[in-house]
N, C-alpha and C. Protein backbone atom coordinates (compact mmCIF):
# COMPACT_ATOMS: atom_id res chain seq x y z
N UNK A 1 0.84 -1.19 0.00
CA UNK A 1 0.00 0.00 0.00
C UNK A 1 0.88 1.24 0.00
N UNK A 2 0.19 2.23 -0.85
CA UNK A 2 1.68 3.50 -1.25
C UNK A 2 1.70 4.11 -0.06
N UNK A 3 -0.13 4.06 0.85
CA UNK A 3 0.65 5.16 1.59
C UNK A 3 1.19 4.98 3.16
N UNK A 4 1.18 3.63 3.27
CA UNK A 4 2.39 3.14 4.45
C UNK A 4 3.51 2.51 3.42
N UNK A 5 4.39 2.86 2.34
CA UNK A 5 5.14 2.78 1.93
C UNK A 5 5.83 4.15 2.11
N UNK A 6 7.27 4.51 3.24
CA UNK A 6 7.98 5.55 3.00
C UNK A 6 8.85 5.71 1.92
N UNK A 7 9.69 4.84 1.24
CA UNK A 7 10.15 4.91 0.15
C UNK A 7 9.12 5.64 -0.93
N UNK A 8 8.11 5.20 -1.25
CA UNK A 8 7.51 5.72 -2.50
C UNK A 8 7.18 7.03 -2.06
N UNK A 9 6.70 7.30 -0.98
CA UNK A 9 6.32 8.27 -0.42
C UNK A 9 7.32 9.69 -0.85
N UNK A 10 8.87 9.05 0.16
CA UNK A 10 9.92 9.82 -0.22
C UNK A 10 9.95 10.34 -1.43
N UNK A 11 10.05 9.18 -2.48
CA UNK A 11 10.12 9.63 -3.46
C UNK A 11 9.44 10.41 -4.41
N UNK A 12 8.19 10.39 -4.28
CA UNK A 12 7.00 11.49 -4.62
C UNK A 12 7.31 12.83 -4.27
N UNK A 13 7.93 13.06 -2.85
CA UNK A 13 7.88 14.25 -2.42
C UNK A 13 9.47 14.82 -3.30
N UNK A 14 10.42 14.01 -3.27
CA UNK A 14 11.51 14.76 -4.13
C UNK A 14 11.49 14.86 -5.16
N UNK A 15 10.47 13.76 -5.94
CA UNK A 15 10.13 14.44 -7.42
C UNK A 15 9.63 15.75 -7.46
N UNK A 16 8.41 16.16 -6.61
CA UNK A 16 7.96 17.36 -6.76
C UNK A 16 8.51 18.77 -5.94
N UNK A 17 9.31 18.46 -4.96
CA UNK A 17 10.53 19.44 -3.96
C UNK A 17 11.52 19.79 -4.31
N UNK A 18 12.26 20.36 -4.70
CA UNK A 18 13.98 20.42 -4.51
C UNK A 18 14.32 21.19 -3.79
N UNK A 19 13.75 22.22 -2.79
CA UNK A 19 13.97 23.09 -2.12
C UNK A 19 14.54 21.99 -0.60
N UNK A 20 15.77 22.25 -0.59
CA UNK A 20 16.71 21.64 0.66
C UNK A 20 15.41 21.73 1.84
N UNK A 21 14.68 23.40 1.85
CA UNK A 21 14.47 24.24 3.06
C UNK A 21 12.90 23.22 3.43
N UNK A 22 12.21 23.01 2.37
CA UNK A 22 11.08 22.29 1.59
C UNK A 22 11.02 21.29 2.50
N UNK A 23 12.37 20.14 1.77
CA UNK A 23 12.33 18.72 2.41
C UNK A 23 12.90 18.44 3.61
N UNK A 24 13.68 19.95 3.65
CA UNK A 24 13.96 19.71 5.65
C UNK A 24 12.44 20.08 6.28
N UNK A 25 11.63 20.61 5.97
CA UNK A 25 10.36 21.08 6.82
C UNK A 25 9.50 19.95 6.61
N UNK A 26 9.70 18.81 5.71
CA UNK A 26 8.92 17.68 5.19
C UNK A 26 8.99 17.00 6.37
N UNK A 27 10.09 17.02 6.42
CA UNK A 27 11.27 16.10 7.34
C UNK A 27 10.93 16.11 8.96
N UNK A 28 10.68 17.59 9.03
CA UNK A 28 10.50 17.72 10.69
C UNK A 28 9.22 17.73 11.12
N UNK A 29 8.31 18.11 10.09
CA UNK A 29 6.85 17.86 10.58
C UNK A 29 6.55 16.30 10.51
N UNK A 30 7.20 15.56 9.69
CA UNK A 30 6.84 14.00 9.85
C UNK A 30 7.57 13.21 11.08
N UNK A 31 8.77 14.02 11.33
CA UNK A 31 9.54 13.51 12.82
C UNK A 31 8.14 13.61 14.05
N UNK A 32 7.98 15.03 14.02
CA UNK A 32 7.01 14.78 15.38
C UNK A 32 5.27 14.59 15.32
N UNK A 33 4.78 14.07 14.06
CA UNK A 33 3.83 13.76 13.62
C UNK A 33 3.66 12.40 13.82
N UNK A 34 5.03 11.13 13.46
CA UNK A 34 5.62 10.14 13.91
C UNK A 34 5.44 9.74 15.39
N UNK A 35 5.91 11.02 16.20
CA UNK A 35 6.28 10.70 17.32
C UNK A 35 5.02 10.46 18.40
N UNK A 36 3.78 11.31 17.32
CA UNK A 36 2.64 11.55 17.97
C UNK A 36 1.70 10.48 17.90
N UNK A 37 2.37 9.65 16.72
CA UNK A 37 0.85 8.50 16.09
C UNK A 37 1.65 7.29 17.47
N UNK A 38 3.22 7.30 17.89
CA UNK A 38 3.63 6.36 18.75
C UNK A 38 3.21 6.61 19.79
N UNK A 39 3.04 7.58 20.29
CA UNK A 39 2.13 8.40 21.72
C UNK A 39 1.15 7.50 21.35
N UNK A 40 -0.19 7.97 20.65
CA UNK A 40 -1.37 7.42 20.53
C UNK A 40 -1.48 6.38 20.13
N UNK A 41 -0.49 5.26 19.69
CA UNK A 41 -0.59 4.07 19.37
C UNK A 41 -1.41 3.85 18.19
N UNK A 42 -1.29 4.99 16.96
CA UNK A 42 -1.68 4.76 15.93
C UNK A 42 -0.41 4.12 15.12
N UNK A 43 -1.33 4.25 13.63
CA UNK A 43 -0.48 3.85 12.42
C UNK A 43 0.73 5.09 11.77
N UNK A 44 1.85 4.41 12.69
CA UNK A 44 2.99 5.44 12.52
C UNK A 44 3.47 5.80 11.09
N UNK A 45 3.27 4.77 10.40
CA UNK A 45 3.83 4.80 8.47
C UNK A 45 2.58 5.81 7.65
N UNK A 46 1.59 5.39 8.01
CA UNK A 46 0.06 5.83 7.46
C UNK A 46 0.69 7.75 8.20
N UNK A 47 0.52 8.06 9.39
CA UNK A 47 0.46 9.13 10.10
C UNK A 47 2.07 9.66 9.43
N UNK A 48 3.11 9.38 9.34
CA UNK A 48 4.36 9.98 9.08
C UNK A 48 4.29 10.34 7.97
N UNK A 49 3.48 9.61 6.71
CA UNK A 49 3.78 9.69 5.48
C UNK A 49 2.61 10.77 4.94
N UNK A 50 1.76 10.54 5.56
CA UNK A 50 0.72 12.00 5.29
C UNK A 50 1.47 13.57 5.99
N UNK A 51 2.30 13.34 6.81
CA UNK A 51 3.10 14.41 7.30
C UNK A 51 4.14 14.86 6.28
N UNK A 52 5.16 13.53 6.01
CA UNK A 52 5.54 13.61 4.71
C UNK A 52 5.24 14.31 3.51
N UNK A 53 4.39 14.21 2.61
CA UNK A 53 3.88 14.66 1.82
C UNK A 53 2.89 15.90 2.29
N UNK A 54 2.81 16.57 3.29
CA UNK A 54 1.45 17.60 3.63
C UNK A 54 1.61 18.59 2.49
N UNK A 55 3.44 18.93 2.50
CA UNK A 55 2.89 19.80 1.42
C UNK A 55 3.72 19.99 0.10
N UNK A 56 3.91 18.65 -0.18
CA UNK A 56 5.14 17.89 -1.39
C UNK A 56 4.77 18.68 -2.73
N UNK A 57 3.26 19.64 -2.96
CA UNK A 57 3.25 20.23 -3.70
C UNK A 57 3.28 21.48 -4.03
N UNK A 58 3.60 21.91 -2.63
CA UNK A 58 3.61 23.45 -2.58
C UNK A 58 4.88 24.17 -3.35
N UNK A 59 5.84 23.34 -3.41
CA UNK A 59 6.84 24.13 -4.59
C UNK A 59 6.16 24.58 -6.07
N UNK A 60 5.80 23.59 -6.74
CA UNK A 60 4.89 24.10 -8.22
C UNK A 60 3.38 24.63 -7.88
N UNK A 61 2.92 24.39 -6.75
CA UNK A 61 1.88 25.31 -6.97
C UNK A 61 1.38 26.14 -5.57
N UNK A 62 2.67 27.44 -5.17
CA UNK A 62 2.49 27.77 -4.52
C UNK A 62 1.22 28.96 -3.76
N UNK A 63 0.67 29.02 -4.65
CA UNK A 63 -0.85 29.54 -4.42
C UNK A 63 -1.73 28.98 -3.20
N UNK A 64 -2.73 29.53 -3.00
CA UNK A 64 -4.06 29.26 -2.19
C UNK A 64 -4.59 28.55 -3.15
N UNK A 65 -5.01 28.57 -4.71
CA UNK A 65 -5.81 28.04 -5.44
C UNK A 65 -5.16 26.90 -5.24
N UNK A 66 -3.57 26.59 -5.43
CA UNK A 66 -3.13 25.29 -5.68
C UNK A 66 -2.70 24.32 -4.51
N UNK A 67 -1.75 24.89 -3.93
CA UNK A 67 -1.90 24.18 -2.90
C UNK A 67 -3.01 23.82 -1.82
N UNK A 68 -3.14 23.01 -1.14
CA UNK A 68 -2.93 21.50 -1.24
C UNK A 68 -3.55 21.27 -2.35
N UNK A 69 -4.75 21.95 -3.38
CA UNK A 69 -5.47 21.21 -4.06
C UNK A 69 -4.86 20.26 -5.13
N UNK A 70 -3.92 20.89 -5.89
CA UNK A 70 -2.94 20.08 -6.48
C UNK A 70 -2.73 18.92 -6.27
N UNK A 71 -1.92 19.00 -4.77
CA UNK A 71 -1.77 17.69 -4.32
C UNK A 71 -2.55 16.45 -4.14
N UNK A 72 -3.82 16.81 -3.87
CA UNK A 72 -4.76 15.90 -3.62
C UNK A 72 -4.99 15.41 -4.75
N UNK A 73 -4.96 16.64 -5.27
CA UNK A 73 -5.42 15.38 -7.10
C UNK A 73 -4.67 14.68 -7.77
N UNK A 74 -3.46 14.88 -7.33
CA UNK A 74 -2.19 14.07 -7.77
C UNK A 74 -2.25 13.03 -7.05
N UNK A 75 -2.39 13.11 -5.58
CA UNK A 75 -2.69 11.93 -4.39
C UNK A 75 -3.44 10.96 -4.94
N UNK A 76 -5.11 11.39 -5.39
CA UNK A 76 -5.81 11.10 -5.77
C UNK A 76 -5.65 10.02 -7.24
N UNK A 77 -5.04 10.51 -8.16
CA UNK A 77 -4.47 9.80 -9.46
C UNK A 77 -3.82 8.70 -9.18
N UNK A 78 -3.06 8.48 -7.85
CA UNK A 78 -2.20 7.64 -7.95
C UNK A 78 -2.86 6.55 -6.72
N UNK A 79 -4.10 6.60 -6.59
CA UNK A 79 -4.73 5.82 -5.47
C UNK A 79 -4.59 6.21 -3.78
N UNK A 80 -3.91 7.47 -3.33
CA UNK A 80 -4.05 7.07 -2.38
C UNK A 80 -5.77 7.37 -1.67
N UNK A 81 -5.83 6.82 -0.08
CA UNK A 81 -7.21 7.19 -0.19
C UNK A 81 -7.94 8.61 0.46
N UNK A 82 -8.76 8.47 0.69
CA UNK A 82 -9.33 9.89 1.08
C UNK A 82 -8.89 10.01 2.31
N UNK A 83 -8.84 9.58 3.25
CA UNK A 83 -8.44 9.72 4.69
C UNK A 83 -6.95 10.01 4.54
N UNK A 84 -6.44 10.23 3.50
CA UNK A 84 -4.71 10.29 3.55
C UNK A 84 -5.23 11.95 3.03
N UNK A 85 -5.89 12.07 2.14
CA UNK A 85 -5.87 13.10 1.40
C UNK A 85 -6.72 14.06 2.12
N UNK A 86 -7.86 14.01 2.94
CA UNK A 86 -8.49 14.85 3.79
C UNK A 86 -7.10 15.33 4.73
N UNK A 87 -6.81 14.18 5.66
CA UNK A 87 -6.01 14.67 6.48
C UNK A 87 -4.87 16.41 5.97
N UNK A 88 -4.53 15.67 4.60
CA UNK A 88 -3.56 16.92 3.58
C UNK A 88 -4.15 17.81 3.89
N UNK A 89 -5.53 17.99 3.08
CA UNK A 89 -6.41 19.15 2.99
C UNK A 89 -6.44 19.83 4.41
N UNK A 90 -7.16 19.18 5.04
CA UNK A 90 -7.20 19.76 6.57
C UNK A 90 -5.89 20.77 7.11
N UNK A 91 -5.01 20.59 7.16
CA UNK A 91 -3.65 20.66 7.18
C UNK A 91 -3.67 22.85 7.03
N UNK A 92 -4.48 23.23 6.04
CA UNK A 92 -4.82 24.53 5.50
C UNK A 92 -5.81 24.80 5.66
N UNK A 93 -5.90 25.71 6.94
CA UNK A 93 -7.80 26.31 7.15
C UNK A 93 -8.01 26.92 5.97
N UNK A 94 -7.66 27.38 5.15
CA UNK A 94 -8.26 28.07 3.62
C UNK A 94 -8.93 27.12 2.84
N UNK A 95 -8.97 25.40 3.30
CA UNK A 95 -9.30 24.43 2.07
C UNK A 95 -10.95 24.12 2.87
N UNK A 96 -11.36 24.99 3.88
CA UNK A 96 -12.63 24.72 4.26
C UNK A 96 -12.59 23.27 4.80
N UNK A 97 -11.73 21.92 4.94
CA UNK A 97 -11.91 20.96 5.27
C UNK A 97 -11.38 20.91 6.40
N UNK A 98 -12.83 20.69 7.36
CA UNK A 98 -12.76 20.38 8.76
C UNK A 98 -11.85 19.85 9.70
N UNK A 99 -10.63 20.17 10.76
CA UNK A 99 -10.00 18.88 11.33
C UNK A 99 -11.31 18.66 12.37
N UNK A 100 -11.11 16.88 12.16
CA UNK A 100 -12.18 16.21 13.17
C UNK A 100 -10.68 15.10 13.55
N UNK A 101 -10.31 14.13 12.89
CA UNK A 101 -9.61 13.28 13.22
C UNK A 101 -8.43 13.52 14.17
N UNK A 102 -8.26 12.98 15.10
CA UNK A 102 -6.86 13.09 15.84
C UNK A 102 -5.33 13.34 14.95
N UNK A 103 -5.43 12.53 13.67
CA UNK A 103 -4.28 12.67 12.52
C UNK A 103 -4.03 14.34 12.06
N UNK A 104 -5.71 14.50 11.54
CA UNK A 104 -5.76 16.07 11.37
C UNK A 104 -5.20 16.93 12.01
N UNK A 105 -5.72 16.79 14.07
CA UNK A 105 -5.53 17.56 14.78
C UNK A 105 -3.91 17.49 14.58
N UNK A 106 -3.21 16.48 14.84
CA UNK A 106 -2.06 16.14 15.38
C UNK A 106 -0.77 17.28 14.06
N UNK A 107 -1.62 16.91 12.68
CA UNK A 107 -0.96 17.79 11.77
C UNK A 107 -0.87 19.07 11.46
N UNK A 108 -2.01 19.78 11.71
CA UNK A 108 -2.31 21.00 12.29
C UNK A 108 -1.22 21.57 13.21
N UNK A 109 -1.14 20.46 14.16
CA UNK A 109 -0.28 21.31 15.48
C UNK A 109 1.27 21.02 15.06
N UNK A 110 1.33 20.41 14.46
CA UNK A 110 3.24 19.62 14.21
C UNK A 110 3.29 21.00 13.14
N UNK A 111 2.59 21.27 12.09
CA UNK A 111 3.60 21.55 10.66
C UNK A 111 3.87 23.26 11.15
N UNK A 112 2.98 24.34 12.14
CA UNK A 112 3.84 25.52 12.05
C UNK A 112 4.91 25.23 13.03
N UNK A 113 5.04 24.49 14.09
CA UNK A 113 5.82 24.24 15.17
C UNK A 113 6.84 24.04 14.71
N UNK A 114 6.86 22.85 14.16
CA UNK A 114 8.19 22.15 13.37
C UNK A 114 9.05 23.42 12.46
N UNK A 115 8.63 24.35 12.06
CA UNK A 115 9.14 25.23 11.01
C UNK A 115 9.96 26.21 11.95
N UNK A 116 9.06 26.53 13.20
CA UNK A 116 9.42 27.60 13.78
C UNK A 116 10.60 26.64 14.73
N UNK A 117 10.24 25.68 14.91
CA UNK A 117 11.79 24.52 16.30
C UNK A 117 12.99 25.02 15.71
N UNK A 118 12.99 24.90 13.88
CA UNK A 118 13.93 24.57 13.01
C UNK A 118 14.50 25.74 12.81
N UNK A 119 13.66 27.61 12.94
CA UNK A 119 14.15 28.53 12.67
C UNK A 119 14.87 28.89 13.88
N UNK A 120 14.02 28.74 15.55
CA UNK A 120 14.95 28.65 16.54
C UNK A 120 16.32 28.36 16.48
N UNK A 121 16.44 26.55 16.07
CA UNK A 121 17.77 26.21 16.23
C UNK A 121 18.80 26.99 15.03
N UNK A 122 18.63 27.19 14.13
CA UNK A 122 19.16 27.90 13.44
C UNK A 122 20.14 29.18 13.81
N UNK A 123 19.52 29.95 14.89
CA UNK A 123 19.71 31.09 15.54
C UNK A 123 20.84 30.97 16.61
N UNK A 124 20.50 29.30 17.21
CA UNK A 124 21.59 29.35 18.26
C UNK A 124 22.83 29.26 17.63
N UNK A 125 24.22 29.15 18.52
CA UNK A 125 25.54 29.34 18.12
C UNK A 125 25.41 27.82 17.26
N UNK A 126 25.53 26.67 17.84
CA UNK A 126 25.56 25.94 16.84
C UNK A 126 24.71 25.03 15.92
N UNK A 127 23.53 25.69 15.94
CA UNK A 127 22.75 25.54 14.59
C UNK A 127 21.98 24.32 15.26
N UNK A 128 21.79 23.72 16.10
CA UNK A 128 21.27 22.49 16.70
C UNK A 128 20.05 22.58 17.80
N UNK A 129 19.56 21.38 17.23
CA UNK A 129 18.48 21.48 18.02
C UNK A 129 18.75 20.62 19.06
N UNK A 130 19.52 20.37 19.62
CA UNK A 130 19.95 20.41 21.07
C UNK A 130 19.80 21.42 21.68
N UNK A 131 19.75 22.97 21.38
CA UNK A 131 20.42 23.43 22.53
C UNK A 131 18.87 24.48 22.46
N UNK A 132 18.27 23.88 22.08
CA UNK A 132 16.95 24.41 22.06
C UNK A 132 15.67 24.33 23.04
N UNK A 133 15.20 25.07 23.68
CA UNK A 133 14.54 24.96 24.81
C UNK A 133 12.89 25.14 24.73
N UNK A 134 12.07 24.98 25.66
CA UNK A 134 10.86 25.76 25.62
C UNK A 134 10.74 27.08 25.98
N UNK A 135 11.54 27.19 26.70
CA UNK A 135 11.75 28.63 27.28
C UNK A 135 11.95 29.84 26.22
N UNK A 136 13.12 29.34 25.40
CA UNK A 136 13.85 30.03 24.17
C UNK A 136 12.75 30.06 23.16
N UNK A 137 12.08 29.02 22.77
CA UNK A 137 10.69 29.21 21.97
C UNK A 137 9.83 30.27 22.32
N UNK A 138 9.39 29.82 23.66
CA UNK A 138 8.48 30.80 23.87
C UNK A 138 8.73 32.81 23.44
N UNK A 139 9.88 32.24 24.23
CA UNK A 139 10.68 34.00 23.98
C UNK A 139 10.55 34.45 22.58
N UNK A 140 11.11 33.82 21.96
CA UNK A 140 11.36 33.38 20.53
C UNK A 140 9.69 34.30 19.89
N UNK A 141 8.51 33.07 20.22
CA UNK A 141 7.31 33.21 19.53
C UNK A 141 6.74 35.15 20.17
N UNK A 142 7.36 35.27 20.92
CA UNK A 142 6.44 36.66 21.37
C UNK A 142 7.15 38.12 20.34
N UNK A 143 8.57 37.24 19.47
CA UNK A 143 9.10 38.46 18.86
C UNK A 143 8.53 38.05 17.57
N UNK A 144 7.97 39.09 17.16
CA UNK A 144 7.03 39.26 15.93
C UNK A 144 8.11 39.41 14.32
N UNK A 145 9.05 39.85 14.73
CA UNK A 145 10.00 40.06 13.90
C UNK A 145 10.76 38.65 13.24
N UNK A 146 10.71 37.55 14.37
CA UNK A 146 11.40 36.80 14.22
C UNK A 146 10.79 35.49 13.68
N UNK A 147 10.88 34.86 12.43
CA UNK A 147 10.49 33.94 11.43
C UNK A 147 9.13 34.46 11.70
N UNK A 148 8.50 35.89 10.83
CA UNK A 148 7.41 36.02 10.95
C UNK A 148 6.66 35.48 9.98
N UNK A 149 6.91 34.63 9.41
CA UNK A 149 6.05 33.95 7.95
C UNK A 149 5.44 32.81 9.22
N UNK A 150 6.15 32.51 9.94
CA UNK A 150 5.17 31.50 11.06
C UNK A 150 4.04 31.90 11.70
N UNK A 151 2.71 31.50 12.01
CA UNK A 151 1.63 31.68 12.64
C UNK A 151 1.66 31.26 14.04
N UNK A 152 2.12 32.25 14.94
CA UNK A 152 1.69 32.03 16.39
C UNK A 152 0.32 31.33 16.24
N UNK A 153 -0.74 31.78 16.37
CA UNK A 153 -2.35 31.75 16.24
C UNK A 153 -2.27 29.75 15.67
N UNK A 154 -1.50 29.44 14.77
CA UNK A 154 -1.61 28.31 14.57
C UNK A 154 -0.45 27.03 15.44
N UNK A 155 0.20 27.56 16.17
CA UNK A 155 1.15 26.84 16.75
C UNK A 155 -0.37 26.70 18.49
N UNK A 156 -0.21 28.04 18.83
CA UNK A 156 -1.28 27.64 19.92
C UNK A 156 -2.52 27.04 19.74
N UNK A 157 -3.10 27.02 18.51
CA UNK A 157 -4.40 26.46 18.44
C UNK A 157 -4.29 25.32 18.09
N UNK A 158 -3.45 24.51 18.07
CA UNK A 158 -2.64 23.42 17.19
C UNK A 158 -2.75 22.93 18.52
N UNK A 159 -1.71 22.88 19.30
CA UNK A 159 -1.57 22.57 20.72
C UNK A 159 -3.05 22.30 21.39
N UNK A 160 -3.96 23.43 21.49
CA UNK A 160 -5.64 23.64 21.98
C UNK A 160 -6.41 22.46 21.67
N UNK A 161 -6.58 22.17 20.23
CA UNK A 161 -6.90 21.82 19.62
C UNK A 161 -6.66 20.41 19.54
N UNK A 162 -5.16 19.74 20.00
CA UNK A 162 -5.30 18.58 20.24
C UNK A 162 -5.29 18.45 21.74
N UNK A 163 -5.52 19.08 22.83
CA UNK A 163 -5.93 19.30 23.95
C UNK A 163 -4.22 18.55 24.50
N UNK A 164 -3.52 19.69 24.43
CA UNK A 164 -2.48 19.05 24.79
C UNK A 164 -1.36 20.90 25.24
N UNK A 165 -0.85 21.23 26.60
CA UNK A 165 -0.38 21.56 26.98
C UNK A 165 0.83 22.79 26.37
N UNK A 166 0.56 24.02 25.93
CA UNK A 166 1.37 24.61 24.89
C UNK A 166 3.08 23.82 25.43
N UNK A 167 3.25 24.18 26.39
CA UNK A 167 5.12 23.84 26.71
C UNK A 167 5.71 22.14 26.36
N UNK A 168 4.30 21.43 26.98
CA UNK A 168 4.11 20.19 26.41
C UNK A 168 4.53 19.87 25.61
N UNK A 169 3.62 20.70 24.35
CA UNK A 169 3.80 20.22 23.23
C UNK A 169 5.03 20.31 22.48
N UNK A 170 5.37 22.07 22.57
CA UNK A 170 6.83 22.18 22.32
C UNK A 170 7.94 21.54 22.68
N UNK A 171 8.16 20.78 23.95
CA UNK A 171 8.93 19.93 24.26
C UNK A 171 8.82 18.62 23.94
N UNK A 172 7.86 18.20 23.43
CA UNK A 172 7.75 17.18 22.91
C UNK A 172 7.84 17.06 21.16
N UNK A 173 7.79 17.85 20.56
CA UNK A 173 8.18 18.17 18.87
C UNK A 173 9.76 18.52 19.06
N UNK A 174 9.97 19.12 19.99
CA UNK A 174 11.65 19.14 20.42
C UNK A 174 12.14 18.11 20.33
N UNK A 175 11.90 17.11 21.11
CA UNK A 175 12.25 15.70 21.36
C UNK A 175 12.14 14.66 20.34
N UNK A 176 11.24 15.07 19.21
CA UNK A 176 10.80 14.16 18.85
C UNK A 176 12.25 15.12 17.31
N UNK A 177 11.93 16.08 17.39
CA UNK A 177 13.19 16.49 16.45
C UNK A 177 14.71 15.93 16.53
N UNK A 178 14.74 16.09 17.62
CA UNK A 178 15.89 15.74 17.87
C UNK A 178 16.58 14.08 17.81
N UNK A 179 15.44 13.34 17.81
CA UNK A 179 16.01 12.21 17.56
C UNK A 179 15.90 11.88 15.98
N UNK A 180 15.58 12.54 15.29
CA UNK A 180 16.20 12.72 13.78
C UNK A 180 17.14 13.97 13.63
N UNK A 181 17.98 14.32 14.39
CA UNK A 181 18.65 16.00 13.80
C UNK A 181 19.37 15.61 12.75
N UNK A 182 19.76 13.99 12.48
CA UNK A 182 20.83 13.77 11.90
C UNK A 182 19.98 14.47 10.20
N UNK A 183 18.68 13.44 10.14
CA UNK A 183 18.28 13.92 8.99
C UNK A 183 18.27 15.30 8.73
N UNK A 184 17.63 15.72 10.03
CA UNK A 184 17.09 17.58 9.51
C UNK A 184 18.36 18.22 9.19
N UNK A 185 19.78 17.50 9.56
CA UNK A 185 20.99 18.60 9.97
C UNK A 185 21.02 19.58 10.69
N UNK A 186 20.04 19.22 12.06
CA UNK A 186 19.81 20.27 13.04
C UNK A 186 20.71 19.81 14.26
């Protein structure tokens, strides 16, 4: 099945990515998206690989019109099923599709987090997300200046939303980063 297959998966997303910045953010929202389906004792391949791909098409069609829609229909062409492809959709309050599912919720809250963990560590002296804190996040999220293409409003409602603890959560997408830094090169 393609979409607990990570290989094919992978490979879908680098056909349509080449942006390093792209498939490192692929990378880190599926680390603690992963980390979340092992919490809940879901389907970690099914849950990683829809993290994977959330937004494998946003390089060619970086629009509101296109993204995710693109994707889904490409998803769609190649069989995967609707519950892979809602979850996508969901992913962008602009696509009108509801999060109800825990997968939804869980993706919602991983993909601005993960972007903003990654711009944190960046900042420290040595580029790692080791040396990255909740504390330093938090600080971090109240300066408006700093990776403002990120949505506060969606990192906390993300957290809300899967009824799970703002510092919590951040320390736990921390954790869950960090035991891939090798991939992210964080």
């Amino acid at each position: 099945m393609k979409e607990r297959d990570r290989n094919f998966c992978l490979n879908l997303l680098k056909e349509y990515t080449k942006s390093e910045s792209l498939l490192k953010h692929a990378y880190a929202v599926e680390s603690c998206v992963r980390a979340y389906a092992e919490k809940f004792g879901e389907d970690v391949e099914f849950w990683g690989n829809v993290a994977l791909l959330h937004d494998f098409d946003y390089e060619k069609y970086p629009s509101a019109e296109g993204h995710p829609f693109k994707g889904a229909e490409i998803l769609r062409g190649l069989g995967f099923s609707e519950e892979f492809i809602t979850a996508i959709l969901s992913h962008a309050d602009y696509t009108g599709v509801k999060r109800e599912t825990l997968l939804q919720k869980t993706l919602f809250a991983c993909d601005e987090l993960a972007g903003f963990l990654t711009a944190v560590a960046y900042v420290r002296p040595s580029k790692s997300i080791d040396e990255v804190e909740v504390k330093s996040v938090k600080k971090k999220m109240k300066d408006k200046a700093f990776a403002k293409a990120v949505s506060r409003d969606d990192i906390i409602n993300g957290a809300a939303e899967l009824g799970i603890d703002l510092d919590e959560h951040i320390s736990f997408c921390i954790e869950a980063m960090r035991k891939n830094k090798d991939l992210l090169k964080l």
